[in-house]
C-alpha atoms as a PDB file:
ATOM      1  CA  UNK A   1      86.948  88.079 146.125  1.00  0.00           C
ATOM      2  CA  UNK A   2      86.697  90.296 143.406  1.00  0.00           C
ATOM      3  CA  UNK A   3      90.228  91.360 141.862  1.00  0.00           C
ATOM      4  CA  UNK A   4      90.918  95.107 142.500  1.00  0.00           C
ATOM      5  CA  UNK A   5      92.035  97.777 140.352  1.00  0.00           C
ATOM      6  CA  UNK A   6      94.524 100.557 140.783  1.00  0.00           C
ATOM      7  CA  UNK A   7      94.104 103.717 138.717  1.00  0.00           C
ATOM      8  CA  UNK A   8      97.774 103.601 137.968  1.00  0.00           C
ATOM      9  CA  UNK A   9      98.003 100.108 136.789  1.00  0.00           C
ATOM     10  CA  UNK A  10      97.545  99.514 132.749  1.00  0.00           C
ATOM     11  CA  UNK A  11      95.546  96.615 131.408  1.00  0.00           C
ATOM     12  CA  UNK A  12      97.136  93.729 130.278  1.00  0.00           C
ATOM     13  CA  UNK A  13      96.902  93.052 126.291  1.00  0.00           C
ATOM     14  CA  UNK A  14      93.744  90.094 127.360  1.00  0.00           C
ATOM     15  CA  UNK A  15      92.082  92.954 129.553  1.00  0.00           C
ATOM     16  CA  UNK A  16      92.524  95.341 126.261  1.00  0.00           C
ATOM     17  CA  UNK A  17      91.423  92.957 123.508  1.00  0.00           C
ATOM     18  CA  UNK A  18      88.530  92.162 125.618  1.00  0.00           C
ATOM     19  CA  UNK A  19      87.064  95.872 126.307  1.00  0.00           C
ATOM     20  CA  UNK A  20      87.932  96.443 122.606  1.00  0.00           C
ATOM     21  CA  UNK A  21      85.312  93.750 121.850  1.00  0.00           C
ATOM     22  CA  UNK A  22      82.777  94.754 124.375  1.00  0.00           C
ATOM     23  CA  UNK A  23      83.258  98.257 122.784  1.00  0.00           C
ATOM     24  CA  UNK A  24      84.666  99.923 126.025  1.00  0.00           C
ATOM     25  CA  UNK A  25      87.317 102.860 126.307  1.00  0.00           C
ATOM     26  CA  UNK A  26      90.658 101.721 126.155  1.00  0.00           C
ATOM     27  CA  UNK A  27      94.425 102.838 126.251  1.00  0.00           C
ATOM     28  CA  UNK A  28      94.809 103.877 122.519  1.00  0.00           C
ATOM     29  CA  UNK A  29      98.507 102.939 123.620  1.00  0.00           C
ATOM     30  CA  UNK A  30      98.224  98.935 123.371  1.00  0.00           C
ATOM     31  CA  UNK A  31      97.815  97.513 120.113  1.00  0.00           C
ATOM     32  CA  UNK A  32      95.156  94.646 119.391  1.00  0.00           C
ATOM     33  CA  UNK A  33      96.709  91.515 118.504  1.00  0.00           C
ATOM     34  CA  UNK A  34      96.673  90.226 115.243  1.00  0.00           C
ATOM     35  CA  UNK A  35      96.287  86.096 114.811  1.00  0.00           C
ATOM     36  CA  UNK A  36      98.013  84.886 112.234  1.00  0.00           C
ATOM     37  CA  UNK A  37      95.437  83.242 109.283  1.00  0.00           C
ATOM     38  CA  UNK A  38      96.155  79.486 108.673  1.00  0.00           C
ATOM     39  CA  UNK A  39      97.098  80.067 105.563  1.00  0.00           C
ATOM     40  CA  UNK A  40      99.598  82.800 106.395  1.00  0.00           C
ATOM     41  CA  UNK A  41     101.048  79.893 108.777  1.00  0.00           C
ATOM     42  CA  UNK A  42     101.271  77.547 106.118  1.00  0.00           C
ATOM     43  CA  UNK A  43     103.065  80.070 103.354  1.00  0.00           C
ATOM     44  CA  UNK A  44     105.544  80.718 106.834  1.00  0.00           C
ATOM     45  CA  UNK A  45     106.069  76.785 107.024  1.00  0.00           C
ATOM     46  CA  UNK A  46     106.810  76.380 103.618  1.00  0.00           C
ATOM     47  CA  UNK A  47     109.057  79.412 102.614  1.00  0.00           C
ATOM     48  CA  UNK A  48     111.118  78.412 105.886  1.00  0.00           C
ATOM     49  CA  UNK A  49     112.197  75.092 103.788  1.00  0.00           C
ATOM     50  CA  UNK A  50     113.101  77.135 101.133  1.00  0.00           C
ATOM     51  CA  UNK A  51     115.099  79.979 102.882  1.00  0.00           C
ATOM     52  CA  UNK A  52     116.814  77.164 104.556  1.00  0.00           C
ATOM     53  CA  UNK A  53     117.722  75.112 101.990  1.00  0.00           C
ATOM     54  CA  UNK A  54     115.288  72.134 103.289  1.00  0.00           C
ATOM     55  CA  UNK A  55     113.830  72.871  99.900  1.00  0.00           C
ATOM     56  CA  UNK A  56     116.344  73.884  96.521  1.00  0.00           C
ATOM     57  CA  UNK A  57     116.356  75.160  93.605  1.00  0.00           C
ATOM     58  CA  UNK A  58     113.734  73.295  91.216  1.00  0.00           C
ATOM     59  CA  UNK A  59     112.467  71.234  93.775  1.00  0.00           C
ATOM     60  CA  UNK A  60     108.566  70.596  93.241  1.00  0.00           C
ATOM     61  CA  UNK A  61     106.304  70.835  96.033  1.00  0.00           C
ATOM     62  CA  UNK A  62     103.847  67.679  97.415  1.00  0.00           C
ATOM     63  CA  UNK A  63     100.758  67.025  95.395  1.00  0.00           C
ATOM     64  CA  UNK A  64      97.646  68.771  96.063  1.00  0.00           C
ATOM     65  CA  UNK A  65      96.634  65.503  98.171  1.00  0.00           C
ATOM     66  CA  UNK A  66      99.687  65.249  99.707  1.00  0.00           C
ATOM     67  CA  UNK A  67      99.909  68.746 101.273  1.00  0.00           C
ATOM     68  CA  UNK A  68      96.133  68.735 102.592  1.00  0.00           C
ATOM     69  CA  UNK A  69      96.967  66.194 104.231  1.00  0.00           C
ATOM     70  CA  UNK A  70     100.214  66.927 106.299  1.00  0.00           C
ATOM     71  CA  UNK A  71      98.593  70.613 106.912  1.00  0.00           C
ATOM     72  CA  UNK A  72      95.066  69.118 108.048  1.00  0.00           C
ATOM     73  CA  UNK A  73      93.558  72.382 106.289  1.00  0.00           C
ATOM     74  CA  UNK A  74      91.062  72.524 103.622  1.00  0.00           C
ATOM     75  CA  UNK A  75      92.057  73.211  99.815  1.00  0.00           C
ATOM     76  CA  UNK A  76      90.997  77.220  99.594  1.00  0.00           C
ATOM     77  CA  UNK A  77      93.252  77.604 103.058  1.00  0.00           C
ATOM     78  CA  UNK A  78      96.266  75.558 101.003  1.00  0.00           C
ATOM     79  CA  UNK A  79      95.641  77.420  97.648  1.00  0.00           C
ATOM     80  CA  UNK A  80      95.440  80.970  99.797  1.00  0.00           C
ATOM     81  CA  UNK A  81      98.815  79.672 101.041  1.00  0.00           C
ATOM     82  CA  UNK A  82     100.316  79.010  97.422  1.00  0.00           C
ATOM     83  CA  UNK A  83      99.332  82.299  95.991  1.00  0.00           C
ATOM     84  CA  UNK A  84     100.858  84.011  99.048  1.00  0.00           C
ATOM     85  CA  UNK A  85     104.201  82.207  98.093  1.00  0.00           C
ATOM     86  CA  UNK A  86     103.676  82.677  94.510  1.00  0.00           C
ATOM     87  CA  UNK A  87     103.010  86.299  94.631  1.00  0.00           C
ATOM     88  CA  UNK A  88     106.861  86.016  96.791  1.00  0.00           C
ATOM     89  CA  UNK A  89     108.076  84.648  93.579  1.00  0.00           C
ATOM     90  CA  UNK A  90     109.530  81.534  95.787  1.00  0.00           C
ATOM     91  CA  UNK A  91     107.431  78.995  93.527  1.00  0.00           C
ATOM     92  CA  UNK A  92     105.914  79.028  90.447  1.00  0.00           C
ATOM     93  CA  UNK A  93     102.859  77.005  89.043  1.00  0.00           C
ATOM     94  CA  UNK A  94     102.702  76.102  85.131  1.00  0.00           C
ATOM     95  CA  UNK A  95      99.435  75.470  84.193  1.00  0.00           C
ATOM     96  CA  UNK A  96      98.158  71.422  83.730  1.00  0.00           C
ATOM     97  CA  UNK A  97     101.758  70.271  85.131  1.00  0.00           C
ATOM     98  CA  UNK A  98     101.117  67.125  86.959  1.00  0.00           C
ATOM     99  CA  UNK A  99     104.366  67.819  88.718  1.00  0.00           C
ATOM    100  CA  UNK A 100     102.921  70.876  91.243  1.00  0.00           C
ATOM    101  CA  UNK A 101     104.791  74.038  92.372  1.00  0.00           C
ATOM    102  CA  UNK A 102     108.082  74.829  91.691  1.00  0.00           C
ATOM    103  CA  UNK A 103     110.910  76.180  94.393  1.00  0.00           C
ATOM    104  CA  UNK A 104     112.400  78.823  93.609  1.00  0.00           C
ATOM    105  CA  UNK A 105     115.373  80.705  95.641  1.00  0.00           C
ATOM    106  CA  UNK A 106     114.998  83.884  96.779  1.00  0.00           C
ATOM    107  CA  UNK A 107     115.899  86.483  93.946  1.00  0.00           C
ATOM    108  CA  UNK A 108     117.748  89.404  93.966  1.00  0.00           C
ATOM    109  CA  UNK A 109     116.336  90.098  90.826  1.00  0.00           C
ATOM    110  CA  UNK A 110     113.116  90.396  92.676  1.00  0.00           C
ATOM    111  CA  UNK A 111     114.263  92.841  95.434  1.00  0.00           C
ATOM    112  CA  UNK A 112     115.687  94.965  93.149  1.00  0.00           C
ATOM    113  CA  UNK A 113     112.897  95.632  90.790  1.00  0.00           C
ATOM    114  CA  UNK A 114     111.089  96.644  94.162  1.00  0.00           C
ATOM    115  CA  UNK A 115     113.741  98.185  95.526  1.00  0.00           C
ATOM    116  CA  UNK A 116     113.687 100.397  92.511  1.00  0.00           C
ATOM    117  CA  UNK A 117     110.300 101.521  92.515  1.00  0.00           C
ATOM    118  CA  UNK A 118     110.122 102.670  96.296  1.00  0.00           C
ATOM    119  CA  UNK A 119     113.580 104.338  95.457  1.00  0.00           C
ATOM    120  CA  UNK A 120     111.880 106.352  92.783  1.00  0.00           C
ATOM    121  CA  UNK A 121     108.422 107.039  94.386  1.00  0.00           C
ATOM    122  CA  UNK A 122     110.827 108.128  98.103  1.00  0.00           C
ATOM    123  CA  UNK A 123     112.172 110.941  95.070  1.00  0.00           C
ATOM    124  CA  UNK A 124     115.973 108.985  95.088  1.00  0.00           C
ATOM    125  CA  UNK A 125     117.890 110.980  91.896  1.00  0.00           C
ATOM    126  CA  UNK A 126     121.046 109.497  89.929  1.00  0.00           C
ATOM    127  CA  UNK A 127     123.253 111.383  92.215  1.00  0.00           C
ATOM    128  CA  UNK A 128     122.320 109.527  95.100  1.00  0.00           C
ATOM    129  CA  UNK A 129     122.416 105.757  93.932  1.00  0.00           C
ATOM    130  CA  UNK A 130     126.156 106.428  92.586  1.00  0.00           C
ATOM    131  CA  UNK A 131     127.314 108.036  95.363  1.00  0.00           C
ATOM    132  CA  UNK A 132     125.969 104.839  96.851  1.00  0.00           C
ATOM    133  CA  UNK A 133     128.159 103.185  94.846  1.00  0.00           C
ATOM    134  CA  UNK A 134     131.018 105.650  95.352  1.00  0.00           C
ATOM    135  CA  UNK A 135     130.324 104.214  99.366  1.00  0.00           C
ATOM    136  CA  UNK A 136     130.039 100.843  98.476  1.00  0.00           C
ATOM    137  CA  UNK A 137     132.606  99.692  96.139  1.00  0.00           C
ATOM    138  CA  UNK A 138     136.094 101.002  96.991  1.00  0.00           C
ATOM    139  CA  UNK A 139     135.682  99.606 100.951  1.00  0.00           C
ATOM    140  CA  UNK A 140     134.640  96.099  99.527  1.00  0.00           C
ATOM    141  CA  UNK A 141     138.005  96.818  97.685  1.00  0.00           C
ATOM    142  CA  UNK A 142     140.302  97.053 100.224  1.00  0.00           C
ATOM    143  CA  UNK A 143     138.161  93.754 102.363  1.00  0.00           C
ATOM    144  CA  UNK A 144     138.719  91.863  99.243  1.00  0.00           C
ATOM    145  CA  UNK A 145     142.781  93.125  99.735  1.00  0.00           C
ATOM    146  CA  UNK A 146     142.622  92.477 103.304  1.00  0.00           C
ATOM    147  CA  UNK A 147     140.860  88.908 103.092  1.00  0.00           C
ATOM    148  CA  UNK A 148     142.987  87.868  99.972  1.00  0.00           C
ATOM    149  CA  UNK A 149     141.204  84.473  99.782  1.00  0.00           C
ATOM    150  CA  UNK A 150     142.703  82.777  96.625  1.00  0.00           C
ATOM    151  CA  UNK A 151     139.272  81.303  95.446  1.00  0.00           C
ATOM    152  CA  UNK A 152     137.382  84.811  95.126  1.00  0.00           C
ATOM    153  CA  UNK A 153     140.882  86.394  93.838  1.00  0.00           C
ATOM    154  CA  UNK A 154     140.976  83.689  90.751  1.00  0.00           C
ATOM    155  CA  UNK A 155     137.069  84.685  90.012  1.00  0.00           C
ATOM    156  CA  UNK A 156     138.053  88.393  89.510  1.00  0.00           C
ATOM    157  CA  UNK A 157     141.158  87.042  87.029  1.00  0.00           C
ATOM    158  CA  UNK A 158     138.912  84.706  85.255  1.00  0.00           C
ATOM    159  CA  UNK A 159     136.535  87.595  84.543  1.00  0.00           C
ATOM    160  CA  UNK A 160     139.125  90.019  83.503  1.00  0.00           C
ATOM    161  CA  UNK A 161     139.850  87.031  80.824  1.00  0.00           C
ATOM    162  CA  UNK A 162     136.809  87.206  79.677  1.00  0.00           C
ATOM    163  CA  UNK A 163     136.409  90.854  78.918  1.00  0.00           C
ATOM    164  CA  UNK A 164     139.631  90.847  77.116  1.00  0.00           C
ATOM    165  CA  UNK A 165     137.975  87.666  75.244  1.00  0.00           C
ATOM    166  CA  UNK A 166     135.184  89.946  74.182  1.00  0.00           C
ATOM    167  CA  UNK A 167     137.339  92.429  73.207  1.00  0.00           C
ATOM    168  CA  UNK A 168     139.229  90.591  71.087  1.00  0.00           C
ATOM    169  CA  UNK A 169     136.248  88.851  69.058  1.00  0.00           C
ATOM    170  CA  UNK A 170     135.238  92.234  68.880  1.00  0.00           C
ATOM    171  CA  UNK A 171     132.175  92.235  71.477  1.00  0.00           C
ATOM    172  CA  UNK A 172     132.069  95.415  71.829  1.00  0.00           C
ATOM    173  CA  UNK A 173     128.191  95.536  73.225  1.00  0.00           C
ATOM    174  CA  UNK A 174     128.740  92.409  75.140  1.00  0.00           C
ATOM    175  CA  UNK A 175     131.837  93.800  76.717  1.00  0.00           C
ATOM    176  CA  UNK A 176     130.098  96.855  78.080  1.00  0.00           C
ATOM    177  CA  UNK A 177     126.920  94.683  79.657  1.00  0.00           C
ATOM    178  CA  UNK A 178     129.701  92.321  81.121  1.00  0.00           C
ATOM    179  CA  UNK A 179     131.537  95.185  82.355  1.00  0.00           C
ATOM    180  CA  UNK A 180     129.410  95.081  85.589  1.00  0.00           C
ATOM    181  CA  UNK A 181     130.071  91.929  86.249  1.00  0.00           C
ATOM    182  CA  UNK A 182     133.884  92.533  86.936  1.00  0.00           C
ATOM    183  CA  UNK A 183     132.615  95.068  89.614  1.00  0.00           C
ATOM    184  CA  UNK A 184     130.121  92.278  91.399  1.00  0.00           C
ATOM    185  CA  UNK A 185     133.256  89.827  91.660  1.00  0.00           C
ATOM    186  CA  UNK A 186     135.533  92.617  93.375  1.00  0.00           C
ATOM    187  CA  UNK A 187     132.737  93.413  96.100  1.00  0.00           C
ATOM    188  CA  UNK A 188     131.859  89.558  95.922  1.00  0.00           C
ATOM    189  CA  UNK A 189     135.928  89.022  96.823  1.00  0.00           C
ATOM    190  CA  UNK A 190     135.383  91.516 100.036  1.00  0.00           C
ATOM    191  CA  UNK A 191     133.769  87.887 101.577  1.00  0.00           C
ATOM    192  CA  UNK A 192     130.959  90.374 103.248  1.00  0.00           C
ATOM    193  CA  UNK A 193     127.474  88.877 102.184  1.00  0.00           C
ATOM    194  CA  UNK A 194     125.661  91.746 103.001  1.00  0.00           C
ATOM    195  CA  UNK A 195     127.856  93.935 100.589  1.00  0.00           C
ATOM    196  CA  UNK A 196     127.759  91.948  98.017  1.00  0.00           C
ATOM    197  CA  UNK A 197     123.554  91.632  98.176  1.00  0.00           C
ATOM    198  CA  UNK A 198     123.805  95.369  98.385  1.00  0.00           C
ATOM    199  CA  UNK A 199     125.977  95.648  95.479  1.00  0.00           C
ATOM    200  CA  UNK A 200     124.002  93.465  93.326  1.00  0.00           C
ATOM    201  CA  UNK A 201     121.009  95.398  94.246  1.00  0.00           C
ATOM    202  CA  UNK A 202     122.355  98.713  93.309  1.00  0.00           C
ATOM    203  CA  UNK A 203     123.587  97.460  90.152  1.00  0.00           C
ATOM    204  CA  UNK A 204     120.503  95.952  88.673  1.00  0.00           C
ATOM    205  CA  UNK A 205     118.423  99.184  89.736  1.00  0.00           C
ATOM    206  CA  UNK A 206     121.241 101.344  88.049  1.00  0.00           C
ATOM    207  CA  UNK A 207     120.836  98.743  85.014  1.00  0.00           C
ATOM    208  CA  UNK A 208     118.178 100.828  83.257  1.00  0.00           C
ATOM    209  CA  UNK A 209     120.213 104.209  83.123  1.00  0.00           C
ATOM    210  CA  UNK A 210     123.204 102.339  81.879  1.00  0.00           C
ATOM    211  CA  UNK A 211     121.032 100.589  79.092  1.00  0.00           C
ATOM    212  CA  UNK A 212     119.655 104.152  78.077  1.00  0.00           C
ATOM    213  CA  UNK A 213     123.516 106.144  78.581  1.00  0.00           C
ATOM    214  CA  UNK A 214     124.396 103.356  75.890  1.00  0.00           C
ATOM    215  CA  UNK A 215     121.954 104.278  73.279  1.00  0.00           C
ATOM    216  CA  UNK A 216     121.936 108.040  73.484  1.00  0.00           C
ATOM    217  CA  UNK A 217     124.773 110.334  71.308  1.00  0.00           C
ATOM    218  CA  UNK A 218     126.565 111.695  74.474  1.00  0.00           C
ATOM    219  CA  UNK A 219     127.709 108.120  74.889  1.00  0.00           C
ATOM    220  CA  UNK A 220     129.005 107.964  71.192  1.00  0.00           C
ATOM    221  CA  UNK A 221     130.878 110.946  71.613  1.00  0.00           C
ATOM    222  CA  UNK A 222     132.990 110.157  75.192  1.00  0.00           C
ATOM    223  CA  UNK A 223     133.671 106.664  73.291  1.00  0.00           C
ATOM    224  CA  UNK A 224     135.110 108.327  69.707  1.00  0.00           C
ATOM    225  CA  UNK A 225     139.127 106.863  70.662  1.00  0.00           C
ATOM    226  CA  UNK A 226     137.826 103.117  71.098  1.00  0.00           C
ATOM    227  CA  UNK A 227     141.095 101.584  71.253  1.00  0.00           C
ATOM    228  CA  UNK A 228     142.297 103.995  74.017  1.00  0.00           C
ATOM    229  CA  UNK A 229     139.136 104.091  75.543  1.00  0.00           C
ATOM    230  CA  UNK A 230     139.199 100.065  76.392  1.00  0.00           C
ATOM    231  CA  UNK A 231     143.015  99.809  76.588  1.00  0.00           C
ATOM    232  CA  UNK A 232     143.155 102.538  79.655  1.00  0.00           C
ATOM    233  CA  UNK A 233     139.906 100.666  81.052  1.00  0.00           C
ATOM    234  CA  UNK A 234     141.619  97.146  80.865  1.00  0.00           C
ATOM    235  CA  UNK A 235     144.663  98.444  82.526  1.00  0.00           C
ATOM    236  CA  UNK A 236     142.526  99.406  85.393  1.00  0.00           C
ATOM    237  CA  UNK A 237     140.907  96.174  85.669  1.00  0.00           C
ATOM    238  CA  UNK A 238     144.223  94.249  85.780  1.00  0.00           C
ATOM    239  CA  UNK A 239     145.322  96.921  88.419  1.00  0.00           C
ATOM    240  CA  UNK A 240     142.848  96.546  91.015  1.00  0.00           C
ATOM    241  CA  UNK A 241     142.986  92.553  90.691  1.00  0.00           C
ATOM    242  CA  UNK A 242     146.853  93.117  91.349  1.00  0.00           C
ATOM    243  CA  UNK A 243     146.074  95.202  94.378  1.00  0.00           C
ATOM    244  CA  UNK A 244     144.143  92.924  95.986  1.00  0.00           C
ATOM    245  CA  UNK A 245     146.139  89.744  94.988  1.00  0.00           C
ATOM    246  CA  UNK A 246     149.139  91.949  96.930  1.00  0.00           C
ATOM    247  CA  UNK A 247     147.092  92.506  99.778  1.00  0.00           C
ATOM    248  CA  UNK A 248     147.522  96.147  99.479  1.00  0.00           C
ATOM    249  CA  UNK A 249     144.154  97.106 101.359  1.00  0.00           C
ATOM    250  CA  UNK A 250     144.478 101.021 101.719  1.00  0.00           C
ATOM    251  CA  UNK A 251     145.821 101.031  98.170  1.00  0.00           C
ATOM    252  CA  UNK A 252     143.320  99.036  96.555  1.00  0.00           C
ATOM    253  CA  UNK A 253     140.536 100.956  98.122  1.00  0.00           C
ATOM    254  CA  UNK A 254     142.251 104.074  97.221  1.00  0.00           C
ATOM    255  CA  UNK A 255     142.882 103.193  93.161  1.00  0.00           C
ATOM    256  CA  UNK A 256     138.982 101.818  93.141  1.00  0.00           C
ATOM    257  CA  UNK A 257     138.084 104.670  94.342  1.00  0.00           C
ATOM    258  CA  UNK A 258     139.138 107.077  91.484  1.00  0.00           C
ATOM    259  CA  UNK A 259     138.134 104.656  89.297  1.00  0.00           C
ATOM    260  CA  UNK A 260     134.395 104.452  90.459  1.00  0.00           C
ATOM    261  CA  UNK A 261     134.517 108.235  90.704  1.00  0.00           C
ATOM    262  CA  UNK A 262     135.478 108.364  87.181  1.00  0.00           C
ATOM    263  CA  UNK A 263     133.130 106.035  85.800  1.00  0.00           C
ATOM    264  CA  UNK A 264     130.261 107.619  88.095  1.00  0.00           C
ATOM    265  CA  UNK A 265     131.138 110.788  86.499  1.00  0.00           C
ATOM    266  CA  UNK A 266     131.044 109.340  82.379  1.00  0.00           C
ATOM    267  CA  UNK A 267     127.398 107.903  83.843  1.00  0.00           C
ATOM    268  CA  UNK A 268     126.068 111.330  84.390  1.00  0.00           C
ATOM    269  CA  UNK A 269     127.313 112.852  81.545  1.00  0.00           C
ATOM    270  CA  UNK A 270     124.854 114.755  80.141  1.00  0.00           C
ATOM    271  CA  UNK A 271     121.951 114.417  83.142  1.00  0.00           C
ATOM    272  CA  UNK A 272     120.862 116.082  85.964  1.00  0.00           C
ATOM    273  CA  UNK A 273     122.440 114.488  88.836  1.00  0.00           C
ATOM    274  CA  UNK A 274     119.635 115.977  91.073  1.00  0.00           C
ATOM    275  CA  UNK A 275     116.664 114.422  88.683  1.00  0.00           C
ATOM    276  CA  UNK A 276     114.566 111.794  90.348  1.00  0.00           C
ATOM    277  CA  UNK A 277     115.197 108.142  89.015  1.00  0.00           C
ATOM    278  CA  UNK A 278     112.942 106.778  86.016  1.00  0.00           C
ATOM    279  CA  UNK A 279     112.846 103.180  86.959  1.00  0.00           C
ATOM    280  CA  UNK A 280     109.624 101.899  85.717  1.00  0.00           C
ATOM    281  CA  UNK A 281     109.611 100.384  82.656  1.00  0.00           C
END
């Protein structure tokens, strides 16, 4: 008996693929279903053993051979797979190695140089990545106060020392590009993975305004009193670290607070806090 159909009752996806094919009218409203390439399935396979760990750091991929074999797939399907993960940055080939592809972890590096370029073409401006950091920072503060964990507390005192290390060799230029590592540690020390991956993010985009601040005579000027300048910085440093040692959560998150907002304010300094980000180098 021939199945009947009610005027009311939508076609399943199989009914809609199949009218799409024969070229009949269809519900606009049901998508055709895309089938994954083999190659696409192989890239999946593959950076799953990475993102899980199944395959580290510097680990080298199976020979050619090798590979063709365990996928049963022919070489332009595997080499369609490697550029896909290449192009991810998750492996990289040299040239004539007889070793094969590379692992690779996934990169924040990576993200953010993306990151920064759909930033600047959505029209993002200076203001808005540091009062993402205005957001960001102080809370992780007061986590990091809250949580107290001795291990992530030591890595904020250890990296204190070694700004005061620079300082004292005279580092002045290495002390400033340091300077943002301090700030990873403290949102590192809030124990909130997510944070800190945001943090880093938003502090390699914001890398290339910091590098130009640096060069240009506005910077020169805010920095004539050196001495004072780093001594009142310093002091701020140890501060927060004692906060959080204490366990003083509102307080912590309170003192970072000025202190980003005074640091976001010596970053804009002389620009338009409304001008769209120049991230592309």
């Amino acid at each position: 008996m021939a199945r009947s159909s009610s005027p009311n009752t939508a076609p399943t996806d199989y009914e809609q693929v199949r009218r799409q094919r024969a070229g009949e009218t269809t519900d606009d409203r049901v998508a055709v279903i895309r089938i994954p390439k083999t190659s696409d399935l192989i890239a999946a396979h593959i950076r799953g053993l990475i993102i899980r760990g199944e395959l580290r750091e510097g680990d080298f991929l199976q020979p050619e051979a090798l590979l063709l074999k365990h996928f049963a797939t022919s070489r332009p399907t595997l080499r369609e797979a490697i550029r896909i993960l290449e192009n991810e940055r998750l492996i990289t080939i040299t040239r004539g190695s007889r070793n094969g592809a590379r692992v690779h972890r996934p990169s924040v590096d990576n993200v953010a140089r993306y990151a920064g370029f759909a930033l600047q073409a959505d029209g993002a401006t200076l203001g808005d990545l540091y009062e993402a950091r205005l957001a960001l920072e102080p809370y992780a503060a007061g986590l990091a106060a809250q949580r107290r964990d001795p291990q992530a507390i030591a890595g904020v005192r250890e990296e204190y020392a070694r700004l005061c290390a620079l300082l004292e060799a005279g580092e002045s230029t290495t002390y400033r590009e340091r300077l943002a590592h301090f700030h990873i540690r403290i949102v590192d020390a809030s124990g909130n993975k997510t944070l800190s991956m945001m943090n880093r993010l938003l502090h390699l985009v914001l890398a290339k305004h910091q590098r130009r601040f640096r060069t240009e005579p506005m910077h020169k000027q805010l920095t004539v009193a050196r001495d004072e300048f780093y001594s009142t910085g310093m002091a701020r440093l140890e501060k927060i670290a004692d906060l959080i040692e204490a366990g003083q959560r509102a307080e912590a998150e309170a003192y970072w607070r000025a202190h980003i907002e005074h640091g976001n304010a010596v970053w804009l300094t002389g620009y338009d806090r409304n001008a769209v980000v120049d991230l592309v180098e």
